[in-house]
Protein backbone atom coordinates (compact mmCIF):
# COMPACT_ATOMS: atom_id res chain seq x y z
CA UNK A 1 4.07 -8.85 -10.34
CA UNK A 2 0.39 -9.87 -10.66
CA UNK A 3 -0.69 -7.89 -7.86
CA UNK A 4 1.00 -4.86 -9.65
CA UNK A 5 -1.16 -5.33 -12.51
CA UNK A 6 -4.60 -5.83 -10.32
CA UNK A 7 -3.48 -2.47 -8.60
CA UNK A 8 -3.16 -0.40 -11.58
CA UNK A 9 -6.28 -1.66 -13.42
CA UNK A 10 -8.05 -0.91 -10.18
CA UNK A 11 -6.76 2.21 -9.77
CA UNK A 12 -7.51 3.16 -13.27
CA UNK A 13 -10.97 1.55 -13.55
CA UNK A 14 -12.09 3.26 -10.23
CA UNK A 15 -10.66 6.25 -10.76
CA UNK A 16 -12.88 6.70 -14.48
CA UNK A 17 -16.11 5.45 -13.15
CA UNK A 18 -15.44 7.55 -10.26
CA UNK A 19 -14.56 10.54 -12.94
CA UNK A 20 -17.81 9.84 -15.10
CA UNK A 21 -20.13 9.48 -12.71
CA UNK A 22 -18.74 12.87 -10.95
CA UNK A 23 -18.98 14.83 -14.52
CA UNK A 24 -22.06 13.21 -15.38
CA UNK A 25 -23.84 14.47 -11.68
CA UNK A 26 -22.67 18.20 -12.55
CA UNK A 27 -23.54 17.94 -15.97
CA UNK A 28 -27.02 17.26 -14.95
CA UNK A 29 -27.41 19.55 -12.33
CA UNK A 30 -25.60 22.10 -14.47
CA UNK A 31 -28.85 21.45 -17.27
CA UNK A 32 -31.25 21.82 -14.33
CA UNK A 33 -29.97 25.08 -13.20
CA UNK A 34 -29.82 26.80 -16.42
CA UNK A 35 -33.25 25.36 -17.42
CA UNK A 36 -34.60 26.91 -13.92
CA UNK A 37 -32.61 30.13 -14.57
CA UNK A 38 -31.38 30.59 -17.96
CA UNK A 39 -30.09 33.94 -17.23
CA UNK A 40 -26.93 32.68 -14.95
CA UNK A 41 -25.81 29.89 -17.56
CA UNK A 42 -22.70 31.54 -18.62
CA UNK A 43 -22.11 32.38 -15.34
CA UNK A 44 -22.88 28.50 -14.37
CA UNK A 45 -21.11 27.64 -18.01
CA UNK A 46 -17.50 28.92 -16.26
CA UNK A 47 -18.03 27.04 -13.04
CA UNK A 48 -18.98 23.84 -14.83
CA UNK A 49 -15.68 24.08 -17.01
CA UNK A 50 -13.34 24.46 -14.09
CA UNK A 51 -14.86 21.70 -12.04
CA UNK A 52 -14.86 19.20 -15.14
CA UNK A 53 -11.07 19.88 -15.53
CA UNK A 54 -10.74 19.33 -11.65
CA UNK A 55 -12.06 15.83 -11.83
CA UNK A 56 -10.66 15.35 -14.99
CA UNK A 57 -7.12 15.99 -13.61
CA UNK A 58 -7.70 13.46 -10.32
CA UNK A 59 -8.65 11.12 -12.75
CA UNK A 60 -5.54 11.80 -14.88
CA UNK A 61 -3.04 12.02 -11.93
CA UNK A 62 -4.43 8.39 -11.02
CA UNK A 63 -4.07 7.06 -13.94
CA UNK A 64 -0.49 8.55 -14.16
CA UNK A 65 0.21 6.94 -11.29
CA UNK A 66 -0.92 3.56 -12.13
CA UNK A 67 1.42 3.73 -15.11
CA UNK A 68 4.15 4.82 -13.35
CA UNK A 69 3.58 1.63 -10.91
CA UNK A 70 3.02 -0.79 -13.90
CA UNK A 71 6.20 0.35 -15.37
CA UNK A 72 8.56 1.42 -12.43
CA UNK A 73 7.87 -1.87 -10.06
CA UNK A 74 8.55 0.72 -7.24
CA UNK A 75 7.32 -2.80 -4.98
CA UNK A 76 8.94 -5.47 -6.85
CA UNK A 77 12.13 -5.43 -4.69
CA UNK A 78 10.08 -5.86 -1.33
């Protein structure tokens, strides 16, 4: 049952720094780009949106996940 628990903090834990440091890469590059070219940041503006809710969502399937293993035990007959 321990393991369970190590799984699903790793999972979770992973799966945000993995999510911040992905949103916090595009965020930057999305600043550089419309300080280069300030003429394409709504165009950018959409792009960044839809990506953000992209990682966002892998992060929140993940942590779904986990939660469904901490609560379910699908491997605590085995």
């Amino acid at each position: 049952m321990s393991m369970i628990a190590l799984a699903c903090g790793l999972i979770i834990g992973l799966g945000a720094l993995g999510a911040c440091i992905g949103v916090g890469f595009m965020t930057g590059k999305y600043i550089e780009a419309s300080a280069r070219q300030p003429e394409l940041m709504n165009v950018l503006q959409g792009k960044v949106f839809l990506l953000f809710a992209l990682v966002d969502g892998s992060f929140m399937i993940g942590t779904a996940l986990a939660l469904w293993f901490a609560t379910a035990s699908p491997f605590a007959g085995q």
